[in-house]
Protein backbone atom coordinates (compact mmCIF):
# COMPACT_ATOMS: atom_id res chain seq x y z
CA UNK A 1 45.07 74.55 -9.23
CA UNK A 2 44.63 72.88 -6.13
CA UNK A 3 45.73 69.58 -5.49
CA UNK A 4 43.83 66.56 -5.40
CA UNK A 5 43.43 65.17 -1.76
CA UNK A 6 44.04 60.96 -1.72
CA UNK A 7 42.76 59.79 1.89
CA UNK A 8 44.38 56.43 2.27
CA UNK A 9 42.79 53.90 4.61
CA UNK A 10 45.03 50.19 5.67
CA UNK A 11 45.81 48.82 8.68
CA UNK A 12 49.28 48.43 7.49
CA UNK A 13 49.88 52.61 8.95
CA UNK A 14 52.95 51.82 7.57
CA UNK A 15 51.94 51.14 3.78
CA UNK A 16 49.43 53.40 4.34
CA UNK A 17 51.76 56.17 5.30
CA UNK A 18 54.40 55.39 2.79
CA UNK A 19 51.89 55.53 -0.08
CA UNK A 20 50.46 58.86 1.13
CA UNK A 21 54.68 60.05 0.94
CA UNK A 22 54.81 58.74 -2.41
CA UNK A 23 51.57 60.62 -3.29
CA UNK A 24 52.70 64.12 -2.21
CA UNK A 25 56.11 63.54 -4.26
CA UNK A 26 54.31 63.58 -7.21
CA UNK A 27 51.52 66.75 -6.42
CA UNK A 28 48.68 65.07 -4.28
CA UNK A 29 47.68 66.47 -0.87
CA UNK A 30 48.09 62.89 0.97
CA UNK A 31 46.97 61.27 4.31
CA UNK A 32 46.81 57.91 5.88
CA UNK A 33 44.97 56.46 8.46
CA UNK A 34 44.97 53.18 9.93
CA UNK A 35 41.00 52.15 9.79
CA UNK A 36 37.57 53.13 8.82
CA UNK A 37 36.68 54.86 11.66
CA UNK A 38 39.64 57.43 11.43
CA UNK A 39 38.29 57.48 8.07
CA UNK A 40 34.85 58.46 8.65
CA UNK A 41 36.49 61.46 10.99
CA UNK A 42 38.50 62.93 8.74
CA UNK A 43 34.88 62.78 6.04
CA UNK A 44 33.64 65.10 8.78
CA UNK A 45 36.32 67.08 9.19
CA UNK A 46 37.30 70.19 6.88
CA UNK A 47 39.90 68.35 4.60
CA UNK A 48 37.92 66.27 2.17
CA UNK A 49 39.58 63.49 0.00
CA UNK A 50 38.50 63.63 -3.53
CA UNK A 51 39.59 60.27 -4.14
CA UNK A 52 39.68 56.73 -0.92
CA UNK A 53 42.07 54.60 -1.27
CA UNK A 54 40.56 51.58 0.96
CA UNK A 55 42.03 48.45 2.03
CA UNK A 56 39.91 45.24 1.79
CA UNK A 57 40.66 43.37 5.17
CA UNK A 58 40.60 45.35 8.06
CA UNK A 59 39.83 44.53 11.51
CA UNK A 60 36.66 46.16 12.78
CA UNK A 61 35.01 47.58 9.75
CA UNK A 62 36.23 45.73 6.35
CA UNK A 63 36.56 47.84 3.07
CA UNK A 64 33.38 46.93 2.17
CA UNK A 65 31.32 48.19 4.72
CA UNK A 66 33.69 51.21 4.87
CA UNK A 67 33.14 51.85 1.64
CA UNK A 68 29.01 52.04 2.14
CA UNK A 69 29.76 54.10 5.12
CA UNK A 70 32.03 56.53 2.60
CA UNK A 71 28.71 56.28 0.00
CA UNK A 72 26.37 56.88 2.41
CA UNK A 73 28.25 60.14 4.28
CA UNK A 74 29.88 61.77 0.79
CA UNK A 75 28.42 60.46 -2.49
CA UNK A 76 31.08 62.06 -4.50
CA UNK A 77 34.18 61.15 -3.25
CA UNK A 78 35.27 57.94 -5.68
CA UNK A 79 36.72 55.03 -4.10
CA UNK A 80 39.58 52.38 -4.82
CA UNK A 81 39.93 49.16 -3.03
CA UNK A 82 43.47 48.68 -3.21
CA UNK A 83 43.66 45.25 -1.39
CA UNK A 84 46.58 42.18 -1.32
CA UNK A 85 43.74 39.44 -0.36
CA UNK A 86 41.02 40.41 -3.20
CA UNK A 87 38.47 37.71 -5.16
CA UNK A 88 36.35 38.35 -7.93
CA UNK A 89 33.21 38.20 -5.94
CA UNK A 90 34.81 41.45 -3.74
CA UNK A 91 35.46 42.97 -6.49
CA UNK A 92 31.88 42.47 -8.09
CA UNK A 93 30.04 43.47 -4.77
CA UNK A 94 31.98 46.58 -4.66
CA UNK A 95 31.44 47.48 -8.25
CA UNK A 96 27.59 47.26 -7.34
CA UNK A 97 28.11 49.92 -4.29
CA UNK A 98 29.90 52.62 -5.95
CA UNK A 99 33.35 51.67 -5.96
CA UNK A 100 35.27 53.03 -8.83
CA UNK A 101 37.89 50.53 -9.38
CA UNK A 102 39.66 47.59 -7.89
CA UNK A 103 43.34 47.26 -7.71
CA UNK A 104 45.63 44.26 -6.39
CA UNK A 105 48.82 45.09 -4.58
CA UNK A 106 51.34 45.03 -5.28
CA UNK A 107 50.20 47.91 -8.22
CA UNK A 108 52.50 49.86 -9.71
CA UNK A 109 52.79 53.07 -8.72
CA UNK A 110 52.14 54.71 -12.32
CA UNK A 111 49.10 53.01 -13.00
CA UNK A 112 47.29 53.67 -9.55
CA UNK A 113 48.12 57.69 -10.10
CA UNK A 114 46.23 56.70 -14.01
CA UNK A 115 43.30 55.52 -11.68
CA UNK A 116 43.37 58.07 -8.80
CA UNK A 117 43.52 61.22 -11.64
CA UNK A 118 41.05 59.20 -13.91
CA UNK A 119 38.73 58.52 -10.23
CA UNK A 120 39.33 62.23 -9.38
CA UNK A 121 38.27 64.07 -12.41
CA UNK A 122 34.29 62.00 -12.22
């Protein structure tokens, strides 16, 4: 079985990296990237996420509008906005999009590897 690729998006490269660690300790194929643009290249490239993990508040190109830029390129690949500055509205307007869930850091680690399998195996 291979395993399942988590693409994580923040601004904080350092969360971002350290999550994607903690990831490929427990079986996922992991990387990080610092924005949506170096998001959308790696959608074109030959490794393909199975499941986003998107930050909220970005400079440039927010999570939302990453996340329609995701929908739009790769239908299939599910989506988490795993943000620290979230509101119910954010939350609702991504719901609407596509998103497949909506997580508040700090999250513990257990139940976002519940979500990523449960986001992985749509």
């Amino acid at each position: 079985m291979t395993a399942r690729r988590i693409l994580v998006v923040d601004d904080e490269l350092d969360f971002g990296t350290t999550l994607a660690e903690r990831l490929e300790l427990r079986g996922f194929a992991a990387k990080a990237v610092g924005g949506a643009q170096e998001a959308m290249e790696i959608l074109t490239s030959d490794w393909r996420p199975d499941v986003v993990l998107l930050d909220l508040m970005m400079p440039g190109i927010d999570g939302l509008a990453a996340l329609d830029l995701i929908k739009q390129h790769a239908p299939k690949i599910q989506v988490i906005i795993l943000t620290g500055h979230g509101s119910t509205e954010s939350g609702i307007i991504g719901m609407q999009r596509g998103l497949f869930d909506y997580l508040m850091k700090p999250v513990d680690i257990g139940e976002l590897i519940a979500r990523i399998n449960e986001a992985g195996a749509k």
